[in-house]
N, C-alpha and C. Protein backbone atom coordinates (compact mmCIF):
# COMPACT_ATOMS: atom_id res chain seq x y z
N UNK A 1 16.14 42.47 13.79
CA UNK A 1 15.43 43.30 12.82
C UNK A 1 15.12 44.63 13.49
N UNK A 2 15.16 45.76 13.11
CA UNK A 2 14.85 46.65 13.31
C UNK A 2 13.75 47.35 13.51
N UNK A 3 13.07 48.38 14.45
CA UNK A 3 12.06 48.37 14.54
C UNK A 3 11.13 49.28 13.14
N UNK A 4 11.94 49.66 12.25
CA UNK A 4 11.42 50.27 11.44
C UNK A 4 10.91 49.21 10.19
N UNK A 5 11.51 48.38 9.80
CA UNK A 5 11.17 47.35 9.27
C UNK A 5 9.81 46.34 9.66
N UNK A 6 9.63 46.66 11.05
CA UNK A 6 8.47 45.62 11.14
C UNK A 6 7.33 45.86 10.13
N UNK A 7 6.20 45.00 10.46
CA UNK A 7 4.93 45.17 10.05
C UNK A 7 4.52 46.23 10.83
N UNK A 8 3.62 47.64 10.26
CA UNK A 8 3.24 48.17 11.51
C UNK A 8 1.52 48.65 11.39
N UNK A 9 1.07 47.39 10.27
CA UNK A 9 -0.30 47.53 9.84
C UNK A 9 -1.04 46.96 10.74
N UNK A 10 -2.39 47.66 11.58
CA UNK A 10 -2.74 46.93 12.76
C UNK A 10 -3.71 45.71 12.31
N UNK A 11 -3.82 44.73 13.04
CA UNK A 11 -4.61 43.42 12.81
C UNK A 11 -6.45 43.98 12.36
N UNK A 12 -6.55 43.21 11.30
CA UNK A 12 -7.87 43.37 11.25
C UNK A 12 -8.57 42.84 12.17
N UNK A 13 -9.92 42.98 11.91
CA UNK A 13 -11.15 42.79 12.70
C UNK A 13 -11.37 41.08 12.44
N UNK A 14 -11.93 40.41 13.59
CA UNK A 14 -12.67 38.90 13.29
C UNK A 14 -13.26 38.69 12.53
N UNK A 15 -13.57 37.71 12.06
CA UNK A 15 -15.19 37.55 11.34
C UNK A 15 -16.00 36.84 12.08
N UNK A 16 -17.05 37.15 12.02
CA UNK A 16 -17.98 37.25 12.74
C UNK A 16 -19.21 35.51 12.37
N UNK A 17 -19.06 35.50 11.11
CA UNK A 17 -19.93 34.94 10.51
C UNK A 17 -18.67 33.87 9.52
N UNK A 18 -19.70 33.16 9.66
CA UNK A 18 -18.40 31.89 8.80
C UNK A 18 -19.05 30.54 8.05
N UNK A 19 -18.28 29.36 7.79
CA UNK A 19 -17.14 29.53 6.62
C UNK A 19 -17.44 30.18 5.56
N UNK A 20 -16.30 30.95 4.77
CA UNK A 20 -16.47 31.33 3.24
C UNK A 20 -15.48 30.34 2.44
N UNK A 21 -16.36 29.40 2.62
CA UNK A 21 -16.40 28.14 1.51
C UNK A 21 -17.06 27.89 -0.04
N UNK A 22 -16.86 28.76 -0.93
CA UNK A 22 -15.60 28.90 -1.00
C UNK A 22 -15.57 29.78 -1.36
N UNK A 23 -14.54 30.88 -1.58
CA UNK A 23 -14.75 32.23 -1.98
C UNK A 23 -15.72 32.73 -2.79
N UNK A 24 -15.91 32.36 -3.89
CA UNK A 24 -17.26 32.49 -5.01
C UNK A 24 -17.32 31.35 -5.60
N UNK A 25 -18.95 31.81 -5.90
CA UNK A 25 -19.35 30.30 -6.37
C UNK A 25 -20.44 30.68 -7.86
N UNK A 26 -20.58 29.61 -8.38
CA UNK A 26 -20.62 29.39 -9.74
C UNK A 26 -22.02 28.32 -9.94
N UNK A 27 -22.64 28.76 -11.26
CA UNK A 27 -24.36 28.13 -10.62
C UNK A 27 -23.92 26.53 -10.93
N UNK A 28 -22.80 26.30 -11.56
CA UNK A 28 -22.58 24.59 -11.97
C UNK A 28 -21.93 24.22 -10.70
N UNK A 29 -21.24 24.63 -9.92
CA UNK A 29 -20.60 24.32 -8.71
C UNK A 29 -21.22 23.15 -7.93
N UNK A 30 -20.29 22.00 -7.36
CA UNK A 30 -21.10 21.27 -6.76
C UNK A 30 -20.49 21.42 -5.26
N UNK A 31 -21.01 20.92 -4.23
CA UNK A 31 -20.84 20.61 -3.32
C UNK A 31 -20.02 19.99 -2.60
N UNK A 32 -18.53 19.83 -2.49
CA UNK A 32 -18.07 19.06 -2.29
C UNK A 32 -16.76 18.94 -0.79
N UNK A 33 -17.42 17.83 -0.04
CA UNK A 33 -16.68 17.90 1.31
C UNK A 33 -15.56 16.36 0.96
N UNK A 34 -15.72 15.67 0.06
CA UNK A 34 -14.60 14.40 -0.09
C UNK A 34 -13.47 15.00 -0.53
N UNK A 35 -13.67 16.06 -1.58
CA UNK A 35 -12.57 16.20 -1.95
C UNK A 35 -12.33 17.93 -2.22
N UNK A 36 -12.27 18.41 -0.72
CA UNK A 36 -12.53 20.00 -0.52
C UNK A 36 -11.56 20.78 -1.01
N UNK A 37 -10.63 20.19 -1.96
CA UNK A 37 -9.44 20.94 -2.05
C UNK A 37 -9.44 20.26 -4.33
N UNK A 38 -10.03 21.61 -5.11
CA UNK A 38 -10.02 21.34 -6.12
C UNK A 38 -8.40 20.87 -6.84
N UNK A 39 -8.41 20.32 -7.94
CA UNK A 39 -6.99 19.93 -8.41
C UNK A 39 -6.66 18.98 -7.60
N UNK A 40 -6.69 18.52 -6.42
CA UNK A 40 -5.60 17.36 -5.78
C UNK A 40 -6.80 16.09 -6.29
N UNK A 41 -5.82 15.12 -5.89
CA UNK A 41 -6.51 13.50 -6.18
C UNK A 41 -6.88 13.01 -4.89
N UNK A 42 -6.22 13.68 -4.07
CA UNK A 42 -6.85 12.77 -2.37
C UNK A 42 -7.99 12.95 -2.16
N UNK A 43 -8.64 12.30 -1.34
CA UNK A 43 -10.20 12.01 -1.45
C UNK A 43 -10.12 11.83 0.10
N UNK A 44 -11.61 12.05 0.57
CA UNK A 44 -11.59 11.55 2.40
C UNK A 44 -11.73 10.26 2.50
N UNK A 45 -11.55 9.33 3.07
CA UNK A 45 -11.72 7.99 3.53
C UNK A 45 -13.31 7.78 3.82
N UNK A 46 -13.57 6.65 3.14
CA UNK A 46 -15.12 6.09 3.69
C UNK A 46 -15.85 6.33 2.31
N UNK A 47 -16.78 5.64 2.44
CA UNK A 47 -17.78 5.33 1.41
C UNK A 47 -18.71 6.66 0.98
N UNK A 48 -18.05 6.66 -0.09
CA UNK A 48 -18.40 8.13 -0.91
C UNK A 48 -19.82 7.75 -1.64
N UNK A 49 -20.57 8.96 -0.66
CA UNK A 49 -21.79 9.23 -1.55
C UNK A 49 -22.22 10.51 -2.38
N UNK A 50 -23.13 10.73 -2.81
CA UNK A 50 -23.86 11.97 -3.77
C UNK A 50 -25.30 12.21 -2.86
N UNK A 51 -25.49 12.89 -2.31
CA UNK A 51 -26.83 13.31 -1.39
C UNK A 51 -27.19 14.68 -2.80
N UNK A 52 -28.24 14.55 -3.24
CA UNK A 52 -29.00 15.25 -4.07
C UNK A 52 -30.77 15.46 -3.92
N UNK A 53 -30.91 16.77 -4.17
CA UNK A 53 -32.39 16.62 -4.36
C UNK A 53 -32.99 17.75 -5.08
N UNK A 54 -34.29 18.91 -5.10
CA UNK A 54 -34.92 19.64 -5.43
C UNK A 54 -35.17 20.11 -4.31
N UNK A 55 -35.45 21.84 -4.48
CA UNK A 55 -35.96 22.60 -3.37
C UNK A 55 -37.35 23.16 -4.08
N UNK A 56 -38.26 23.04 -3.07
CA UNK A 56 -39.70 23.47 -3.74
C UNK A 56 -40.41 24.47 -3.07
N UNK A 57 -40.78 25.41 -3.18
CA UNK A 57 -41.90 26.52 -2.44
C UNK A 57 -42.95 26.04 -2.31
N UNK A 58 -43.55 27.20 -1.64
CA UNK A 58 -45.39 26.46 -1.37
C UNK A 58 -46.15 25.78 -2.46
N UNK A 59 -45.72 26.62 -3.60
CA UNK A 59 -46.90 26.07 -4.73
C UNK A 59 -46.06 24.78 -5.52
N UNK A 60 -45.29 24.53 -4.94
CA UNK A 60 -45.02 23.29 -5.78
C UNK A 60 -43.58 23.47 -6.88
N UNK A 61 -43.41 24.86 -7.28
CA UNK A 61 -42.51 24.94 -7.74
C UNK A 61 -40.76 25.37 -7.40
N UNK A 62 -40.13 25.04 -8.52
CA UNK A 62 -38.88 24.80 -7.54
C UNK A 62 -37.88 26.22 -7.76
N UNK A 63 -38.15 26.09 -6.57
CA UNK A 63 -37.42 27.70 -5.46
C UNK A 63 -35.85 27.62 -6.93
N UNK A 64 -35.98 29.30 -7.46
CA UNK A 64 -34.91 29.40 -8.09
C UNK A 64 -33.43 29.57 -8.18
N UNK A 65 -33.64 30.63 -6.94
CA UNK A 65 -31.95 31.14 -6.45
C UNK A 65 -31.93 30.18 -4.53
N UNK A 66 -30.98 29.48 -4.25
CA UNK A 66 -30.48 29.45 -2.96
C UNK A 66 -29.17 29.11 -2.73
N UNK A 67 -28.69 28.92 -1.82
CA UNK A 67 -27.91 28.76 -1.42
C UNK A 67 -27.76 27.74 -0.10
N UNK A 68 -27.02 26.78 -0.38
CA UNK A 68 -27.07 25.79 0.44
C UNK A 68 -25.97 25.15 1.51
N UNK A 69 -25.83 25.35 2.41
CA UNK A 69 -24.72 24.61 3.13
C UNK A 69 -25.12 23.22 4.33
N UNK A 70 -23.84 22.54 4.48
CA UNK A 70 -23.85 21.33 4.52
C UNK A 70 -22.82 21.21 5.56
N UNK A 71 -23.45 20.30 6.35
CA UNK A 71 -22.05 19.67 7.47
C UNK A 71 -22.70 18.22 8.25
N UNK A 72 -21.79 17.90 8.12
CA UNK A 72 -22.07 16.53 8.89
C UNK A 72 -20.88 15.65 9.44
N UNK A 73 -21.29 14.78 10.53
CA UNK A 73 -20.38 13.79 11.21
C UNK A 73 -19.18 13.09 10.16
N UNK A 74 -18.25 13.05 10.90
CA UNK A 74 -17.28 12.01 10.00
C UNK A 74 -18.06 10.43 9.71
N UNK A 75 -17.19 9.66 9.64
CA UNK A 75 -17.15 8.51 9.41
C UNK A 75 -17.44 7.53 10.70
N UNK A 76 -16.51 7.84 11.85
CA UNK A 76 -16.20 7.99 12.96
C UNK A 76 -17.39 8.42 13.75
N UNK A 77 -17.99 9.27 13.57
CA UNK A 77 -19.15 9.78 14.08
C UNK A 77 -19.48 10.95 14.98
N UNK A 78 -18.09 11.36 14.85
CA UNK A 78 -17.68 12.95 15.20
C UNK A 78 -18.63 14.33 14.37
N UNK A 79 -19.01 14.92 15.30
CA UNK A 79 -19.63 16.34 14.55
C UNK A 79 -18.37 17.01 13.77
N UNK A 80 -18.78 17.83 12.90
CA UNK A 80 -18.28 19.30 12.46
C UNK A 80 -17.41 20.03 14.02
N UNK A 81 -18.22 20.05 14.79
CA UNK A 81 -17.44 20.97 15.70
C UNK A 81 -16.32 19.82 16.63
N UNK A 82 -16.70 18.42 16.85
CA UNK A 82 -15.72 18.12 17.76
C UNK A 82 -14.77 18.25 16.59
N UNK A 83 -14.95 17.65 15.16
CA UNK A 83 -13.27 17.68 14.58
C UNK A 83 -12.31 18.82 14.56
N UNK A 84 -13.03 20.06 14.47
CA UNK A 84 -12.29 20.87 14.68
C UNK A 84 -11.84 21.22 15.67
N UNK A 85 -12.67 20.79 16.87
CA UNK A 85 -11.59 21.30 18.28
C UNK A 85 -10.31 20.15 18.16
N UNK A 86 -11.03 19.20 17.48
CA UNK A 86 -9.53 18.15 17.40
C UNK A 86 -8.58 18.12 16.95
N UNK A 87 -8.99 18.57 15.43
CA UNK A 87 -8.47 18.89 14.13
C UNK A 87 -8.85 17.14 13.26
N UNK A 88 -9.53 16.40 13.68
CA UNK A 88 -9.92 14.80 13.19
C UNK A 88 -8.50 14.57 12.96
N UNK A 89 -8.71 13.10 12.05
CA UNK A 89 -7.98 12.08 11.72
C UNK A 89 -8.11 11.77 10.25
N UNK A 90 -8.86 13.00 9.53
CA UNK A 90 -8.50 13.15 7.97
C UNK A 90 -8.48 14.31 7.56
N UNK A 91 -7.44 14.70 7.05
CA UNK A 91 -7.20 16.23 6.86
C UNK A 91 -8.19 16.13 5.51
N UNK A 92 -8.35 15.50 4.61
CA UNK A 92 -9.08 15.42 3.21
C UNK A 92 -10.62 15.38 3.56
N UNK A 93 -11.15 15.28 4.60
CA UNK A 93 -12.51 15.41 4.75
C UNK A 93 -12.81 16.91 5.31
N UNK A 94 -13.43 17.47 4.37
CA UNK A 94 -13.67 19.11 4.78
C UNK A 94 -14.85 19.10 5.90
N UNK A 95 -14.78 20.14 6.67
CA UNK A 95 -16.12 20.39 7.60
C UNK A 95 -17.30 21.01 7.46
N UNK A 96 -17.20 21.70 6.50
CA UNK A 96 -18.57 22.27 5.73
C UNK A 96 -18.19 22.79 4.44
N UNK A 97 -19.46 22.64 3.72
CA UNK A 97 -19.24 23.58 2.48
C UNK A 97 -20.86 23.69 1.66
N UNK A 98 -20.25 24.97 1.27
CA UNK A 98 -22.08 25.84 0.83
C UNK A 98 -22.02 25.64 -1.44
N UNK A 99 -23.14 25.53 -1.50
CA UNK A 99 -23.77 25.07 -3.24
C UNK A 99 -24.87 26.34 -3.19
N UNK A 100 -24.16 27.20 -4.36
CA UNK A 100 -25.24 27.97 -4.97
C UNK A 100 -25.47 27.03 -6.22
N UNK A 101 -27.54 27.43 -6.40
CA UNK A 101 -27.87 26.64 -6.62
C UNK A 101 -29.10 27.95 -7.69
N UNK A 102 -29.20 27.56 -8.90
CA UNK A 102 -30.23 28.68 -9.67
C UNK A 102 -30.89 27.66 -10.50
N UNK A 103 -31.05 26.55 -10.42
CA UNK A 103 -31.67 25.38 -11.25
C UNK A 103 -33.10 24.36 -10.43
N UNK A 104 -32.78 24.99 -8.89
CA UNK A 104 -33.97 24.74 -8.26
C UNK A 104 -33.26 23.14 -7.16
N UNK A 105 -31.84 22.49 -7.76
CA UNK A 105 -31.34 21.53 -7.04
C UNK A 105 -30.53 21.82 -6.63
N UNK A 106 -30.14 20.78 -5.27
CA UNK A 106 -28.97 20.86 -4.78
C UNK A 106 -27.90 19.38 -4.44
N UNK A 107 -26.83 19.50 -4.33
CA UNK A 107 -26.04 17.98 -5.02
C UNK A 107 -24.56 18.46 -4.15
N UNK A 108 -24.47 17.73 -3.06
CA UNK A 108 -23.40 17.26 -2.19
C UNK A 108 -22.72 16.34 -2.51
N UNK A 109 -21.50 16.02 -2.43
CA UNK A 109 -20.72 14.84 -2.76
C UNK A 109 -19.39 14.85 -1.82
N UNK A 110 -19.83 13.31 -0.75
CA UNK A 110 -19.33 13.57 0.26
C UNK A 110 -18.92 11.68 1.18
N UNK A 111 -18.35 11.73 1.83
CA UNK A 111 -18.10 10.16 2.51
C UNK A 111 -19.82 9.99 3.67
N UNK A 112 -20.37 8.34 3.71
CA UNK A 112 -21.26 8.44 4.54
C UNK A 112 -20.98 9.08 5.54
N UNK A 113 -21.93 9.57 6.40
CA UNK A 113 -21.31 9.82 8.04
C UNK A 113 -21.71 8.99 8.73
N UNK A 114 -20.81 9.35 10.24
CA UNK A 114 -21.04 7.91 11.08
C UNK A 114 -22.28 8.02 11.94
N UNK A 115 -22.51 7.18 12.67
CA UNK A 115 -23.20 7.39 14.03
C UNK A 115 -22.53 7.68 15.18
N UNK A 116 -22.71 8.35 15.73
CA UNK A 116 -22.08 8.61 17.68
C UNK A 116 -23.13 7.82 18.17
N UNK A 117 -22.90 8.11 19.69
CA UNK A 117 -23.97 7.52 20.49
C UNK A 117 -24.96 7.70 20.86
N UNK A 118 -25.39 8.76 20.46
CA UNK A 118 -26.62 9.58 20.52
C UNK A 118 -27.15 9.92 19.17
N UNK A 119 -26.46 9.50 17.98
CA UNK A 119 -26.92 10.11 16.93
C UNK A 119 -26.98 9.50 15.56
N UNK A 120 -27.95 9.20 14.88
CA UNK A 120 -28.11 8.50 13.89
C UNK A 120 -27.21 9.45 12.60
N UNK A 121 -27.00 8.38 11.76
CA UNK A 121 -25.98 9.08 10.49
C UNK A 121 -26.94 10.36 9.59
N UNK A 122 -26.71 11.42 9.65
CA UNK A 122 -27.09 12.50 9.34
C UNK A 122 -26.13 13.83 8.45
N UNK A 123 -27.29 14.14 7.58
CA UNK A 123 -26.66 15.95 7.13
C UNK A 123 -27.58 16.69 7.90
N UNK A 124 -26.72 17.70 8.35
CA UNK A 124 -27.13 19.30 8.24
C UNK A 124 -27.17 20.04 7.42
N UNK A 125 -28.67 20.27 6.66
CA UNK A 125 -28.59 20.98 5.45
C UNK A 125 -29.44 22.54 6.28
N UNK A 126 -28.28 23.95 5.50
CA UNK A 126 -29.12 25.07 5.91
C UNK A 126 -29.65 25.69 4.72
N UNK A 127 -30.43 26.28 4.07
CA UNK A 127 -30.86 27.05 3.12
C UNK A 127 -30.98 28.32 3.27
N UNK A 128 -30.57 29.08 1.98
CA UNK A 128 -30.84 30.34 2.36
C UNK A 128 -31.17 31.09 0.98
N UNK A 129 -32.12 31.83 1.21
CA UNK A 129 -32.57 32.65 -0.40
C UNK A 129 -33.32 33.68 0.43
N UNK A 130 -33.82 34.27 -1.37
CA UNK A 130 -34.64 35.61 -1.07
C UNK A 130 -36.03 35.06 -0.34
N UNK A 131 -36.46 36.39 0.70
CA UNK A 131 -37.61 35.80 1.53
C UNK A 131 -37.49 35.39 2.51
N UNK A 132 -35.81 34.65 2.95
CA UNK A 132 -35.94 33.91 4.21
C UNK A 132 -34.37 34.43 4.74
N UNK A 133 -34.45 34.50 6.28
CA UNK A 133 -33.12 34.57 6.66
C UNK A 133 -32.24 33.51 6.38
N UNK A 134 -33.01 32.09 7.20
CA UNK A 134 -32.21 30.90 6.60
C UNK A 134 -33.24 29.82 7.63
N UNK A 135 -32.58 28.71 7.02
CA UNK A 135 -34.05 27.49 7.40
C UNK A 135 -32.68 26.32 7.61
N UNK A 136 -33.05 25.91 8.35
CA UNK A 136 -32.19 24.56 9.21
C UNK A 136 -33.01 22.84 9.17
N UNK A 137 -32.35 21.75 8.66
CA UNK A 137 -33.15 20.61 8.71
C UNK A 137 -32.09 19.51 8.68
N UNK A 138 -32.00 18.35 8.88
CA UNK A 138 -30.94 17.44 8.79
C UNK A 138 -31.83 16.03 7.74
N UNK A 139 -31.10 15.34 7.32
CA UNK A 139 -31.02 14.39 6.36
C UNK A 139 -30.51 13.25 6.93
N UNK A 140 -31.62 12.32 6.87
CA UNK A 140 -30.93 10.99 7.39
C UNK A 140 -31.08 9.63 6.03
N UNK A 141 -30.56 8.85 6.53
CA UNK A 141 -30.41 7.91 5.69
C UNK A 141 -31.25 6.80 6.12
N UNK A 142 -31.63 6.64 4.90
CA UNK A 142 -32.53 4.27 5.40
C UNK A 142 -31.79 3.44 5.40
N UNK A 143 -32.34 2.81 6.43
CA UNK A 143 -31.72 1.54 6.92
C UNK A 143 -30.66 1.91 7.61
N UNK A 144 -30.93 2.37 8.51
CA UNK A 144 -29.75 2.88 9.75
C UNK A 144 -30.47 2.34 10.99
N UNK A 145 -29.52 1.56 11.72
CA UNK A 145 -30.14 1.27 12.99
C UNK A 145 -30.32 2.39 13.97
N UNK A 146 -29.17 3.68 13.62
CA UNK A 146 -29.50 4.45 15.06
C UNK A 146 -30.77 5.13 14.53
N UNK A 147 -31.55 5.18 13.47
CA UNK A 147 -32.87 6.03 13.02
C UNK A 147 -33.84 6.04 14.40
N UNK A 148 -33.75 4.88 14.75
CA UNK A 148 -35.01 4.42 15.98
C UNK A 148 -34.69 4.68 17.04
N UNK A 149 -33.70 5.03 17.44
CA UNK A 149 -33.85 5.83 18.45
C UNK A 149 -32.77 7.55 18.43
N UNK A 150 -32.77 7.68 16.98
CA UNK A 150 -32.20 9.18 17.27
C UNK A 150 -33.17 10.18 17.57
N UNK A 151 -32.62 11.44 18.94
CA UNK A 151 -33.65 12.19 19.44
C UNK A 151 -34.67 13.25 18.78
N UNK A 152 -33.53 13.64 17.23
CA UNK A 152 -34.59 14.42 16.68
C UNK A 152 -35.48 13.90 15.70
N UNK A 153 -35.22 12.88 15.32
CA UNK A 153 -35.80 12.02 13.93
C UNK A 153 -36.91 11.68 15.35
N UNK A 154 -36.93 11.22 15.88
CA UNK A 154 -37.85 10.73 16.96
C UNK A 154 -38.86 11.20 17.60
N UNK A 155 -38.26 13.00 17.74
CA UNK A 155 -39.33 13.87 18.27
C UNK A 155 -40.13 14.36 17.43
N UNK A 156 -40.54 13.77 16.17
CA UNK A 156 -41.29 14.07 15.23
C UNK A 156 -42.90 13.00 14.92
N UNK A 157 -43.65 13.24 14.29
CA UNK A 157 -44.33 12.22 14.15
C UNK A 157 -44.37 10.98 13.63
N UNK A 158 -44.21 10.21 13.47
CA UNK A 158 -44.34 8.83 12.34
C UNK A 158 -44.11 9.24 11.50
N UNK A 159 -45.49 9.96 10.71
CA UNK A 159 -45.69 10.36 9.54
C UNK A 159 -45.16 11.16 8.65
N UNK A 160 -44.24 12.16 9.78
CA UNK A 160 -43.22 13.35 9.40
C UNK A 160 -41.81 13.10 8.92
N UNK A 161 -41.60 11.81 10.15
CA UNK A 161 -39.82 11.30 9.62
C UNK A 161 -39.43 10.71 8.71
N UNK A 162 -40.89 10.41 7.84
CA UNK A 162 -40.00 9.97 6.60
C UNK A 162 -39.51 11.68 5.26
N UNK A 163 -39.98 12.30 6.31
CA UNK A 163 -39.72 13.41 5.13
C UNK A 163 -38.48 14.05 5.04
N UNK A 164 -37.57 13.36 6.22
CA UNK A 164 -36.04 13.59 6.11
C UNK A 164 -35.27 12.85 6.08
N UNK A 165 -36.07 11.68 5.63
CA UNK A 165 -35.16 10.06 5.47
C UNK A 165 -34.53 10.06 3.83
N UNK A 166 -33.76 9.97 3.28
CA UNK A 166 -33.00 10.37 2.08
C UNK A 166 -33.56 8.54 1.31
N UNK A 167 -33.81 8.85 0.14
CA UNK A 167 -34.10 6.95 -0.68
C UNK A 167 -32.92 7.32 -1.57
N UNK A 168 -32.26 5.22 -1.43
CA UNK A 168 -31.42 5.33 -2.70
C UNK A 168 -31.74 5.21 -3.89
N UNK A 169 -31.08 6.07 -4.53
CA UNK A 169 -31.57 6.58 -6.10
C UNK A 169 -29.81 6.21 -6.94
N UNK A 170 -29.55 4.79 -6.89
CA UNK A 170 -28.42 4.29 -7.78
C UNK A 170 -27.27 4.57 -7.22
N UNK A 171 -26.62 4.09 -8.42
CA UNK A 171 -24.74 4.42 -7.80
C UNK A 171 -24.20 4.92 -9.33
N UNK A 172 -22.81 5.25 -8.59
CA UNK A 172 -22.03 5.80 -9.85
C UNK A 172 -20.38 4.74 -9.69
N UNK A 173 -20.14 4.41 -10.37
CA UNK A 173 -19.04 3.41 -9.38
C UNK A 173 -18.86 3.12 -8.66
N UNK A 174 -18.37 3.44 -7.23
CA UNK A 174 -18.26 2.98 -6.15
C UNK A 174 -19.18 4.30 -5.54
N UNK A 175 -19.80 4.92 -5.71
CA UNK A 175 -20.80 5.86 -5.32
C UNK A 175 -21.93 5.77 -5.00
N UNK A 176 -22.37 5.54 -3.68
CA UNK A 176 -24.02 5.81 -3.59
C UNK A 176 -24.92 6.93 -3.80
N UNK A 177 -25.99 6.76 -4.22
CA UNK A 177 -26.68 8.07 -4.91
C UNK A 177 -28.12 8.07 -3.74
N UNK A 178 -27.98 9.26 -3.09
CA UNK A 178 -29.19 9.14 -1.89
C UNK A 178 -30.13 10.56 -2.50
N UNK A 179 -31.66 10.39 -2.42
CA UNK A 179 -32.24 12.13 -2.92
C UNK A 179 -33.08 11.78 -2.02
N UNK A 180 -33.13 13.43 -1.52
CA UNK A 180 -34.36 14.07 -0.47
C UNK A 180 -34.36 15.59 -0.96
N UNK A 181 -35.60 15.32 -1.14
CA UNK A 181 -36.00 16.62 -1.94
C UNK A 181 -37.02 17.59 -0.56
N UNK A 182 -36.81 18.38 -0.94
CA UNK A 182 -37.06 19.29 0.45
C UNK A 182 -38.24 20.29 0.05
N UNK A 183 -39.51 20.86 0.85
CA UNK A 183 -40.57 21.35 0.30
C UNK A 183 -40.45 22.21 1.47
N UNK A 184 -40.66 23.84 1.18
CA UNK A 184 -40.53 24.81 2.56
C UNK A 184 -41.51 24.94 2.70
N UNK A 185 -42.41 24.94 2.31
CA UNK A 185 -43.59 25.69 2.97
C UNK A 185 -45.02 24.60 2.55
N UNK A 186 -46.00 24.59 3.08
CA UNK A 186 -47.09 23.84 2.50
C UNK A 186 -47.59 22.51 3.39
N UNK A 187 -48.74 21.42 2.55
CA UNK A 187 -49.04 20.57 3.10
C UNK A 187 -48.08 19.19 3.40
N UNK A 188 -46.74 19.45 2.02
CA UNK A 188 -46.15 18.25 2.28
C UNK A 188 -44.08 19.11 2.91
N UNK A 189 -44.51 19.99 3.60
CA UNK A 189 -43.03 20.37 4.14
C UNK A 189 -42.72 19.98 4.92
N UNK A 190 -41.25 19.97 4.81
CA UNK A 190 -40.21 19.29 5.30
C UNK A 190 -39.99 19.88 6.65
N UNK A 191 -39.59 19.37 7.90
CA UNK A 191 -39.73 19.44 9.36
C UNK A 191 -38.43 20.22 9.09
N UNK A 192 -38.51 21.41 10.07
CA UNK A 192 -37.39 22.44 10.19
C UNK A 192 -37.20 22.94 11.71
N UNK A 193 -35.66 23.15 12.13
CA UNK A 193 -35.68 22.95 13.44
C UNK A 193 -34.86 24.55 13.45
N UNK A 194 -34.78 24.86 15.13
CA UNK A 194 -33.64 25.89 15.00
C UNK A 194 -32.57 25.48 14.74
N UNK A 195 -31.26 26.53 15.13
CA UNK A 195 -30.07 26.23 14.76
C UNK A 195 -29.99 24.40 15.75
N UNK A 196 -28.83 24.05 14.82
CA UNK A 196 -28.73 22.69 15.23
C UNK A 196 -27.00 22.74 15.22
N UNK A 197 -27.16 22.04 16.17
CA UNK A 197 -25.14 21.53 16.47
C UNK A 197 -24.81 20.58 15.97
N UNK A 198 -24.54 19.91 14.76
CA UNK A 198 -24.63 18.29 14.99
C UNK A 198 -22.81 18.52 14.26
């Protein structure tokens, strides 16, 4: 090929800030890491749940505009970040993905995650709206043996860890339905950490 023919447009710049999952989003939009790729039928492997809840401000009422993103362990019990240095062992299980949200809820639909060895089955939920840069907290599930001794559910009080323990709230066919409803600010808020790796 000739050198006049090449490309001779120079490479853009990195991005800096990430994922844009998904390009735009829509206030009915749900959340979805099972099946991150709209139109196809493949689904991720493992027991598909619905993690849902309400976001509430100080006074009780529920926060209007946010924006929500989500990541959590496989099945396996791999973080977000080891699968990607790996690339995992299910291309159909996405690694994060963000829910605008103008109804005051937010509604993930996604395979359980696993435990590692250090880490009880968990979401990473981040929030972000007007007022705040962004707020970091994880979501665990009942009746998990690693609960009792995972390090951050642990470094909390008694009284505090149940406020990120998710209750089941039904099924949908083969679907478990888990809600933790999340309160930012006030007497009954929800434990918030810095950035978190999980």
């Amino acid at each position: 090929m000739s050198k006049s023919h090449r490309n001779s447009l120079p490479p853009s710049g990195e991005d800096t800030i990430g994922p844009y999952f998904p390009v735009a989003f829509s206030p009915t939009q749900t959340a979805n890491l099972r099946t991150p790729y709209p139109g196809t039928l493949l689904h991720a492997k493992g027991q598909p749940i619905i993690l849902t809840g309400a976001v509430f401000d100080t006074d009780g009422n529920l926060v209007p505009r946010f924006l929500a993103e989500f990541h959590h362990p496989d099945p396996a019990g791999r973080s977000a970040v080891q699968r990607l240095r790996s690339k995992g062992d299910d291309p159909h299980l996405g690694l994060s993905t963000r829910h605008y949200a103008d109804q005051g809820h937010y509604h993930l639909e996604t395979v359980m995650p696993g435990a590692s060895p250090d880490r009880a089955p968990h979401v990473t939920l981040t929030l972000y709206c007007d007022g705040i840069q962004r707020i970091v907290t994880q979501i665990f599930f009942p009746d998990q043996p690693g609960n009792a001794d995972d390090p951050l559910l642990q470094s909390l009080p008694v009284d505090l860890q149940g406020r990120l323990i998710a209750q089941r709230d039904g099924e949908a066919g083969d679907c478990l339905i888990f809600r933790r409803d999340i309160v930012m600010r006030g007497k009954s808020e929800t434990p918030f950490f810095d950035d978190l790796e999980s």
